[in-house]
N, C-alpha and C. Protein backbone atom coordinates (compact mmCIF):
# COMPACT_ATOMS: atom_id res chain seq x y z
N UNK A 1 18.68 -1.02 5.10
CA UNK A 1 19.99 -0.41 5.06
C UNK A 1 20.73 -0.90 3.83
N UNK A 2 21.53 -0.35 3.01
CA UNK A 2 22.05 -0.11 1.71
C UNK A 2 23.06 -1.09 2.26
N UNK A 3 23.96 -1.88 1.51
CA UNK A 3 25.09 -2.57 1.71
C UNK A 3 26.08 -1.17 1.17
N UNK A 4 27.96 -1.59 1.81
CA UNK A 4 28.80 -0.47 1.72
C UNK A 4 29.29 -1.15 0.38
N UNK A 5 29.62 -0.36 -0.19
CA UNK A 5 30.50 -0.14 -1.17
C UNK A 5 31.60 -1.12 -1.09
N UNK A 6 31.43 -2.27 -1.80
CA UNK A 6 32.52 -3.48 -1.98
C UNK A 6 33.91 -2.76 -1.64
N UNK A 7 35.17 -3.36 -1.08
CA UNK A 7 36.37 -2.83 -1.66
C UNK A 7 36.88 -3.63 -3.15
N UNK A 8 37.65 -3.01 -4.05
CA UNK A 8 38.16 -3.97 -4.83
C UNK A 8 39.87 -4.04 -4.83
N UNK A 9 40.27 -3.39 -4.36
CA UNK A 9 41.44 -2.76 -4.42
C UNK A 9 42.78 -4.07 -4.86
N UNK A 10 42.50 -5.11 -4.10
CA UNK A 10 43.00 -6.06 -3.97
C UNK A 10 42.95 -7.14 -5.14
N UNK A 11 44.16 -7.16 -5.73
CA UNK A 11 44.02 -8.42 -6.84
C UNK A 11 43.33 -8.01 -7.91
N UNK A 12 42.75 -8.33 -8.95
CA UNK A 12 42.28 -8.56 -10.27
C UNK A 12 40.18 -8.80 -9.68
N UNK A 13 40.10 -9.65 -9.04
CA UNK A 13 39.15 -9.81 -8.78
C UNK A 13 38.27 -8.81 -7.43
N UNK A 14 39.12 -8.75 -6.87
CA UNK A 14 38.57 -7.48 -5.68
C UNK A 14 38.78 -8.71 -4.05
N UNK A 15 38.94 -8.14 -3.31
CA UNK A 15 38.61 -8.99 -2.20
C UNK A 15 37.87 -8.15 -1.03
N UNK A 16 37.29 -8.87 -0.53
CA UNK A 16 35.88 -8.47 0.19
C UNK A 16 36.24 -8.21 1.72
N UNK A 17 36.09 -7.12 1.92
CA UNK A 17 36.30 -6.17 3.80
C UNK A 17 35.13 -7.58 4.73
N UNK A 18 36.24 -7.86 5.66
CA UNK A 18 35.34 -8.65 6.55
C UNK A 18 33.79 -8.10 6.97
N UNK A 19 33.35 -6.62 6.99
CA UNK A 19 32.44 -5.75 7.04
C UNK A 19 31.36 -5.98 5.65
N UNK A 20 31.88 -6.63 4.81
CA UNK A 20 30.70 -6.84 4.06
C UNK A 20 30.14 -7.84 3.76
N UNK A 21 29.09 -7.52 3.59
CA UNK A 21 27.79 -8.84 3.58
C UNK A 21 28.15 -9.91 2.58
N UNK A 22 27.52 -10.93 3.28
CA UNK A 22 27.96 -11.97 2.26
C UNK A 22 26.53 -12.23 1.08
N UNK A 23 25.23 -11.68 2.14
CA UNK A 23 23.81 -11.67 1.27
C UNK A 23 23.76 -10.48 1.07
N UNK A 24 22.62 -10.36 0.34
CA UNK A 24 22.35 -9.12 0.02
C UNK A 24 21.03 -8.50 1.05
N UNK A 25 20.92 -7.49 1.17
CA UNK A 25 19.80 -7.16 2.14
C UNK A 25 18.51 -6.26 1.67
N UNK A 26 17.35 -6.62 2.05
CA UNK A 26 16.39 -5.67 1.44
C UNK A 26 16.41 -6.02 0.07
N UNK A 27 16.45 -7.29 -1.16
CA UNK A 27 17.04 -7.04 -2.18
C UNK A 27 17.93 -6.15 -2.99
N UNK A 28 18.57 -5.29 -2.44
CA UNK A 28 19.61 -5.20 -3.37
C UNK A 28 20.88 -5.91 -2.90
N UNK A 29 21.55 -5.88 -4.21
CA UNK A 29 22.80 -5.76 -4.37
C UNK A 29 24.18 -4.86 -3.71
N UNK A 30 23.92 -4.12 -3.79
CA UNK A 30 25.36 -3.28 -3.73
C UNK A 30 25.51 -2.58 -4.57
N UNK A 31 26.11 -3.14 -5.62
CA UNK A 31 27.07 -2.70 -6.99
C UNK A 31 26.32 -3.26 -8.00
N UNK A 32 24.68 -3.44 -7.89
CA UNK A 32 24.56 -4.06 -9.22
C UNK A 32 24.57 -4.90 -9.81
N UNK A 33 23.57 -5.93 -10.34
CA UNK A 33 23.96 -6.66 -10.71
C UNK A 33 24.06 -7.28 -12.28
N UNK A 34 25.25 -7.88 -12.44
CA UNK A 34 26.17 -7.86 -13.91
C UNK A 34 25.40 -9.34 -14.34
N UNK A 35 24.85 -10.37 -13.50
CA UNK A 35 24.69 -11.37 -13.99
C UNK A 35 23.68 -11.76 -14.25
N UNK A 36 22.73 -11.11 -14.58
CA UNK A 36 21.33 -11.30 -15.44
C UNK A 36 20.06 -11.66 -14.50
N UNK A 37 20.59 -11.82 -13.04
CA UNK A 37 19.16 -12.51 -12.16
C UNK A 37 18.70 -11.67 -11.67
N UNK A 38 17.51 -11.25 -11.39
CA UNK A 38 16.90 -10.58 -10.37
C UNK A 38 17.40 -10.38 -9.09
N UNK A 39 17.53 -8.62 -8.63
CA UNK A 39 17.65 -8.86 -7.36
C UNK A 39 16.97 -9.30 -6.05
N UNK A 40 17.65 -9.98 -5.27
CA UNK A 40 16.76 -10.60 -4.31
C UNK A 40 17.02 -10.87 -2.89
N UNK A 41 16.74 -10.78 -1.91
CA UNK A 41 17.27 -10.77 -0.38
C UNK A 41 17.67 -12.05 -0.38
N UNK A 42 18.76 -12.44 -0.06
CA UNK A 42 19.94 -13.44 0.13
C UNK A 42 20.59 -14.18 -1.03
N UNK A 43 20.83 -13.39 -2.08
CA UNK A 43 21.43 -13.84 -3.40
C UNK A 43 22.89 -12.96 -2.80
N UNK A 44 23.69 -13.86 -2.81
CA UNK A 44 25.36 -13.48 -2.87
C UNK A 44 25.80 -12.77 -3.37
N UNK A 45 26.19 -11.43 -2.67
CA UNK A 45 26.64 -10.12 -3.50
C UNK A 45 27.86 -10.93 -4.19
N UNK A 46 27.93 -9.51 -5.51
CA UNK A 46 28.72 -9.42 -6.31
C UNK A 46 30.03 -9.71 -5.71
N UNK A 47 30.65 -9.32 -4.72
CA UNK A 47 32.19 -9.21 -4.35
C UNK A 47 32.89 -9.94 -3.47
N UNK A 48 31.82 -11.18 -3.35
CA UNK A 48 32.12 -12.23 -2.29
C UNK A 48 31.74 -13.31 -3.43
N UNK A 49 30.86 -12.97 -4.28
CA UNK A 49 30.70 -14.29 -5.65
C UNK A 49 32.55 -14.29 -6.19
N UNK A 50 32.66 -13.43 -6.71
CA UNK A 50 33.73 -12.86 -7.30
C UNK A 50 35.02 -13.75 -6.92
N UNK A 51 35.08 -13.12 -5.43
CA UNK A 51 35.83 -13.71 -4.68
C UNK A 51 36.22 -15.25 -4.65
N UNK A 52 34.65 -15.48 -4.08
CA UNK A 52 34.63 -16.91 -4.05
C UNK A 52 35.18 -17.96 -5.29
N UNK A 53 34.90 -17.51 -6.46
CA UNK A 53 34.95 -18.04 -7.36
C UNK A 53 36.64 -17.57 -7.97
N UNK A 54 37.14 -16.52 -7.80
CA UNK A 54 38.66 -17.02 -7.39
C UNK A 54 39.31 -17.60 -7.03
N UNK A 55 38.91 -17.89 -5.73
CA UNK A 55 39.37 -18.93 -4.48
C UNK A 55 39.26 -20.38 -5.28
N UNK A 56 37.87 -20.54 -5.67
CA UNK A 56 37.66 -21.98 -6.33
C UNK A 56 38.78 -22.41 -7.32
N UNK A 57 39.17 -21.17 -8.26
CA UNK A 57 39.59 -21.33 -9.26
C UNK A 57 41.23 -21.51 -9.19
N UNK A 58 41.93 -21.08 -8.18
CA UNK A 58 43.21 -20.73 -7.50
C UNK A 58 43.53 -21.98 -6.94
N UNK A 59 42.55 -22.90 -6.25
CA UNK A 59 42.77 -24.35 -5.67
C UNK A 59 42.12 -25.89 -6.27
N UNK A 60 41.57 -25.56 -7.33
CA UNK A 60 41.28 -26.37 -8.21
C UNK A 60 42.11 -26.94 -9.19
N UNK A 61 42.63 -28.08 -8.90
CA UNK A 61 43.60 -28.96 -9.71
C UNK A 61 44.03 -30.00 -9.42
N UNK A 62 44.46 -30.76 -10.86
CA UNK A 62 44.04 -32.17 -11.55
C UNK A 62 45.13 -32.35 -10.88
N UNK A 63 44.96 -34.10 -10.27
CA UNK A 63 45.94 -34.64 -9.89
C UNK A 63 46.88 -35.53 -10.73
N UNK A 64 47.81 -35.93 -10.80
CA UNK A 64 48.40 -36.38 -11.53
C UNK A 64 47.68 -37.80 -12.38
N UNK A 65 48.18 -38.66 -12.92
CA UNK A 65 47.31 -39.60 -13.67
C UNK A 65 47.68 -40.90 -12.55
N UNK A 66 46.91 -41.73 -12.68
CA UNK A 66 46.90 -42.97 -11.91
C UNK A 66 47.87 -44.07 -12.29
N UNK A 67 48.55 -44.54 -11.38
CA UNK A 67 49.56 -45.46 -11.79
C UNK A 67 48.70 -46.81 -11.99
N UNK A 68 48.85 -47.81 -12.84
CA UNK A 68 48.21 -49.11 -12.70
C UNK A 68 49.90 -50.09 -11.78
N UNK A 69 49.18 -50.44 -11.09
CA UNK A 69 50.83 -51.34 -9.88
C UNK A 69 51.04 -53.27 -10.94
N UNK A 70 51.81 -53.43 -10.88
CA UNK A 70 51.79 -55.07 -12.01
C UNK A 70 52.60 -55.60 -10.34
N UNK A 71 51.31 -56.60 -10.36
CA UNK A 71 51.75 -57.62 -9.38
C UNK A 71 52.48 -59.17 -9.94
N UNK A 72 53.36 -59.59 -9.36
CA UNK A 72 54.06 -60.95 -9.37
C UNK A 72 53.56 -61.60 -8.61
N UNK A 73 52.97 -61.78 -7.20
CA UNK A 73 52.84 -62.57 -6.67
C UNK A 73 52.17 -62.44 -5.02
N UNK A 74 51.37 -63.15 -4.51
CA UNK A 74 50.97 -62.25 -3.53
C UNK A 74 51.33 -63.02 -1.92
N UNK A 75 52.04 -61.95 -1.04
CA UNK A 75 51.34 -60.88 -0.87
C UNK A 75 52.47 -60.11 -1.64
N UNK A 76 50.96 -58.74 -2.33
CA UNK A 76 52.23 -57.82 -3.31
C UNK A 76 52.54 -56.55 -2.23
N UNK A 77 53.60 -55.94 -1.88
CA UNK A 77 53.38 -54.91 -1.02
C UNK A 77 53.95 -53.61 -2.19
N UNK A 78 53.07 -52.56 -1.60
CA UNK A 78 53.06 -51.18 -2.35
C UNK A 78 53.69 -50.42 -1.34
N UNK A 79 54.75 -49.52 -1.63
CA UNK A 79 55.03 -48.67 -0.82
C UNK A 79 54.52 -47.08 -1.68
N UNK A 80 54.02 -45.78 -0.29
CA UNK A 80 53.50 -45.13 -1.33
C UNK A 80 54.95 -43.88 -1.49
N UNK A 81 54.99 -43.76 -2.91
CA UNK A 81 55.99 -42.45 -3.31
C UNK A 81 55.49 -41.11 -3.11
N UNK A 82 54.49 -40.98 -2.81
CA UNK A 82 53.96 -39.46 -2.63
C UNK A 82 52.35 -39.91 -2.01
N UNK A 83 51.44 -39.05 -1.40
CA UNK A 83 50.46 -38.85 -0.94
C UNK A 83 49.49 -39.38 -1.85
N UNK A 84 48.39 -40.02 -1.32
CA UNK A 84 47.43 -40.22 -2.41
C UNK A 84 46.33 -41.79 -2.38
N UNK A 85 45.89 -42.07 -3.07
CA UNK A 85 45.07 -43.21 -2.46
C UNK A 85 45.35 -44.88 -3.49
N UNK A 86 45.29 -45.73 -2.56
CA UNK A 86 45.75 -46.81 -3.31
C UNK A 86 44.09 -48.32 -3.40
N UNK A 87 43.98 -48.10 -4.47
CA UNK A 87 42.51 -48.85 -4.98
C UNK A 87 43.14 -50.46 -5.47
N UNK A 88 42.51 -51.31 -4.64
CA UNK A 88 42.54 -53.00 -5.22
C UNK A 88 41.28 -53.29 -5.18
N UNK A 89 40.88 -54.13 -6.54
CA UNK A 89 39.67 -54.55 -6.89
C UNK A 89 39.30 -55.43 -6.01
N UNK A 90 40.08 -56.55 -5.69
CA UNK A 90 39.94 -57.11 -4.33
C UNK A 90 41.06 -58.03 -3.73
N UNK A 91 41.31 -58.97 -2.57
CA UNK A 91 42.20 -59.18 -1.74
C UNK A 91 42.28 -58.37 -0.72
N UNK A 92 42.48 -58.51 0.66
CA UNK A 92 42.96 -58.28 1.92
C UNK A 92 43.76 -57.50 1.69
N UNK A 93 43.63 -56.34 2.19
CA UNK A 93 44.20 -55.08 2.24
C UNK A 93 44.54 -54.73 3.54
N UNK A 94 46.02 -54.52 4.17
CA UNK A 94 46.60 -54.13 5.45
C UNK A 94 47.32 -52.78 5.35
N UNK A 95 47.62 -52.09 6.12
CA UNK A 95 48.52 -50.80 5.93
C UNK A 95 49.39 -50.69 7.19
N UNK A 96 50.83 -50.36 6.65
CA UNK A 96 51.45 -49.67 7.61
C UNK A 96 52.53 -48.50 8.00
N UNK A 97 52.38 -48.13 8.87
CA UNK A 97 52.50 -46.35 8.56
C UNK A 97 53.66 -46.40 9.24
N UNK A 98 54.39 -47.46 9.50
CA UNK A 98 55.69 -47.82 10.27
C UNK A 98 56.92 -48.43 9.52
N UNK A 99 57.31 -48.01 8.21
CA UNK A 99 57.99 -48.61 7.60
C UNK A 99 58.21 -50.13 7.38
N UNK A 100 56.56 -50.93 7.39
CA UNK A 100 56.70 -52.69 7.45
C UNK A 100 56.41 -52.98 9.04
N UNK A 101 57.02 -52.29 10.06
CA UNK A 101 57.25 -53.23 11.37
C UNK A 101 56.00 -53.58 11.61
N UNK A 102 54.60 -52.81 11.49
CA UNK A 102 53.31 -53.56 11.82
C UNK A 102 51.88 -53.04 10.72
N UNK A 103 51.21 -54.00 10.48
CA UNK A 103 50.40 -53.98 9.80
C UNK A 103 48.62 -53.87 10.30
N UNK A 104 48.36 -53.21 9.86
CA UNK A 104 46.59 -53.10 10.28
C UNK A 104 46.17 -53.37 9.40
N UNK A 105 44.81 -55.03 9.49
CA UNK A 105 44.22 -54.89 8.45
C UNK A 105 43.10 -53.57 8.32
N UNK A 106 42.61 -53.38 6.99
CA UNK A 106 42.13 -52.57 6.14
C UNK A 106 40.67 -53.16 5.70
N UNK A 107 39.51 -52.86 6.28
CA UNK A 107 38.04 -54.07 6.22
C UNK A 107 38.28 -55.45 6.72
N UNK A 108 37.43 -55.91 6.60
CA UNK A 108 37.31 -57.62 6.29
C UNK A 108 36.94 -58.35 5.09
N UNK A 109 37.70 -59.76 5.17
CA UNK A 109 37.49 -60.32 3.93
C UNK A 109 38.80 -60.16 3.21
N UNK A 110 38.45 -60.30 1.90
CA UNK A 110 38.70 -60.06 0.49
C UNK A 110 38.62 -59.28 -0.69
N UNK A 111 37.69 -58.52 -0.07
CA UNK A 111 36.88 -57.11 -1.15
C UNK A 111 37.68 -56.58 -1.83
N UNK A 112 39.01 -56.56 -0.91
CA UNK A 112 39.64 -55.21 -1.58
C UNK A 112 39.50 -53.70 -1.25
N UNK A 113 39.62 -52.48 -1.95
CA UNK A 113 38.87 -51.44 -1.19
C UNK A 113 39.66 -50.47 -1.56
N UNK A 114 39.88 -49.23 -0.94
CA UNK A 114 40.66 -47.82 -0.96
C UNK A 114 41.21 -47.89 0.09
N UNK A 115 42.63 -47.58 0.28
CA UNK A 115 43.35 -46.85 1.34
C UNK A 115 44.02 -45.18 0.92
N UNK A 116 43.73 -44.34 2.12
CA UNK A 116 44.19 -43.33 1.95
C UNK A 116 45.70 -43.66 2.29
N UNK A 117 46.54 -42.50 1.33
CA UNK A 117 48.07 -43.17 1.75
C UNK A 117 49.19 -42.04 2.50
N UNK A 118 49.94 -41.97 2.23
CA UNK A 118 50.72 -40.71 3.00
C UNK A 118 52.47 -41.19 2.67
N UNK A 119 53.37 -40.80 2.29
CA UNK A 119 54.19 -40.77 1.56
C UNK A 119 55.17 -41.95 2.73
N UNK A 120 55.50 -43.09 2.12
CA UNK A 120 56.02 -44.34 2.47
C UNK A 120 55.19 -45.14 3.22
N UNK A 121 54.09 -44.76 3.56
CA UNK A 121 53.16 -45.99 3.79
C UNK A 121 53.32 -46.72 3.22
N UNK A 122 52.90 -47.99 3.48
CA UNK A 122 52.93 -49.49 3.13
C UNK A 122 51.61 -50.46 2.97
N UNK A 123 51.38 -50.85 1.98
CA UNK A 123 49.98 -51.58 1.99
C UNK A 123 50.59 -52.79 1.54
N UNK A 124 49.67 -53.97 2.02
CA UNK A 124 49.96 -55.47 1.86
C UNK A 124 48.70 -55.63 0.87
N UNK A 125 48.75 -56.63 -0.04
CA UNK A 125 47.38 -56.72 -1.18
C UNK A 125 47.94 -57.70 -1.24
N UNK A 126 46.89 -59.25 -0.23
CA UNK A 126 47.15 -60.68 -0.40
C UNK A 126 45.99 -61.05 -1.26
N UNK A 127 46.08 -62.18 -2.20
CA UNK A 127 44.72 -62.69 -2.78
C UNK A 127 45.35 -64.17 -3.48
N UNK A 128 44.23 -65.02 -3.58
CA UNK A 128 44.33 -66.44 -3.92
C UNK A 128 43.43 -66.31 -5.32
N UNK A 129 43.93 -67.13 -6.26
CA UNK A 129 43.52 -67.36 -7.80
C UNK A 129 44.21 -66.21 -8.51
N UNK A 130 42.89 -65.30 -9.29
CA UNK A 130 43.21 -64.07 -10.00
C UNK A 130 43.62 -63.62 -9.06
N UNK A 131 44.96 -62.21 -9.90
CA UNK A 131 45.84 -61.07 -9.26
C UNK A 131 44.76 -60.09 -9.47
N UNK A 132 44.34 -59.16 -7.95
CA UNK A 132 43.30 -58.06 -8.55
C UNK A 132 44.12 -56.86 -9.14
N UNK A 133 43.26 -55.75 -9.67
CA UNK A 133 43.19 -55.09 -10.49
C UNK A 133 43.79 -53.99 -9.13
N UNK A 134 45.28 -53.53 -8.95
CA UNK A 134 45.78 -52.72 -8.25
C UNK A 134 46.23 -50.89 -8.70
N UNK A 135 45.57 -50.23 -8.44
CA UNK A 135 45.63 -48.96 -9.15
C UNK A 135 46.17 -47.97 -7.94
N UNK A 136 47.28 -46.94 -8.06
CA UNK A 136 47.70 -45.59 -6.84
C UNK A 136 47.29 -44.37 -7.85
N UNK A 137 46.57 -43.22 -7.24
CA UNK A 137 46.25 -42.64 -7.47
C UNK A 137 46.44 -41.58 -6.97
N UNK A 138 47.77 -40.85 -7.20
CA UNK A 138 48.34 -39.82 -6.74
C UNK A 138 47.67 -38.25 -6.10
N UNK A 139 47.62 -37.76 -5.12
CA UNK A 139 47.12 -36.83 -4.70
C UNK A 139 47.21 -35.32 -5.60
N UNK A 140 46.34 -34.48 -5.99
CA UNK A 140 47.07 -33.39 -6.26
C UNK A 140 47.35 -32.76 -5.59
N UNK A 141 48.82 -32.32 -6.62
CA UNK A 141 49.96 -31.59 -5.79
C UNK A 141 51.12 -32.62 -5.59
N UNK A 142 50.67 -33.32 -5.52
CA UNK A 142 51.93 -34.62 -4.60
C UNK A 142 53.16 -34.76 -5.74
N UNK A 143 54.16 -34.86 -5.33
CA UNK A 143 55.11 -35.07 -6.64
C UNK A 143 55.96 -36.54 -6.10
């Protein structure tokens, strides 16, 4: 059975009727194909590639640049200004999602590590000798 006739109607790129295939059937295509490969039974029609690769292109983006944090003294606490993840090279890492009133540590040890953050979270970064290497790394989108 022939695949139907893509719609394109929609947008610049076309957008694809829930009714159409996402493979192709019997090797063909549909509409042909523009991108140099052979046709072949389950190569991604044209109008759901299309699509797809809109979609990719529409939600793909750079997040802002990474703050480096300058510690004085520990324990250093970070509060976060926007969404996003907060990296210490190492020291005991706690978080709290309660404005300070309680803290969860974050692993064991000293390692250090990643916390995911969420806008006024609170992370504690205790460490003895060297100050580690404290970096926030803003979410994209987050302002």
């Amino acid at each position: 059975m022939a695949n139907p006739t893509p719609q394109t109607a929609v947008g610049q790129q076309g957008f694809p009727r829930p009714t159409d295939p996402l493979t192709s059937e019997n090797g063909q295509l549909g509409s042909g194909n523009e991108f140099g490969t052979p046709a072949a039974v389950g190569l991604i029609t044209q109008v759901w590639y299309r699509f797809l690769i809109a979609l990719a292109q529409l939600v793909r983006t750079q997040g802002p640049a990474a703050i480096g944090q300058t510690l004085a003294a520990s324990p250093f606490t970070f509060i976060a200004p926007s969404s996003g993840v907060l990296v210490a090279s190492s020291g005991a890492l706690a978080l709290s999602r309660d404005q300070g009133t309680s803290f969860q540590a974050i692993g064991s040890g000293t390692t250090g590590g990643a916390v995911n953050v969420t806008y006024t979270d609170q992370v504690t970064v205790t460490w003895t000798g060297t100050a580690p290497v404290v970096t926030f790394f803003p979410a994209a989108g987050a302002t």
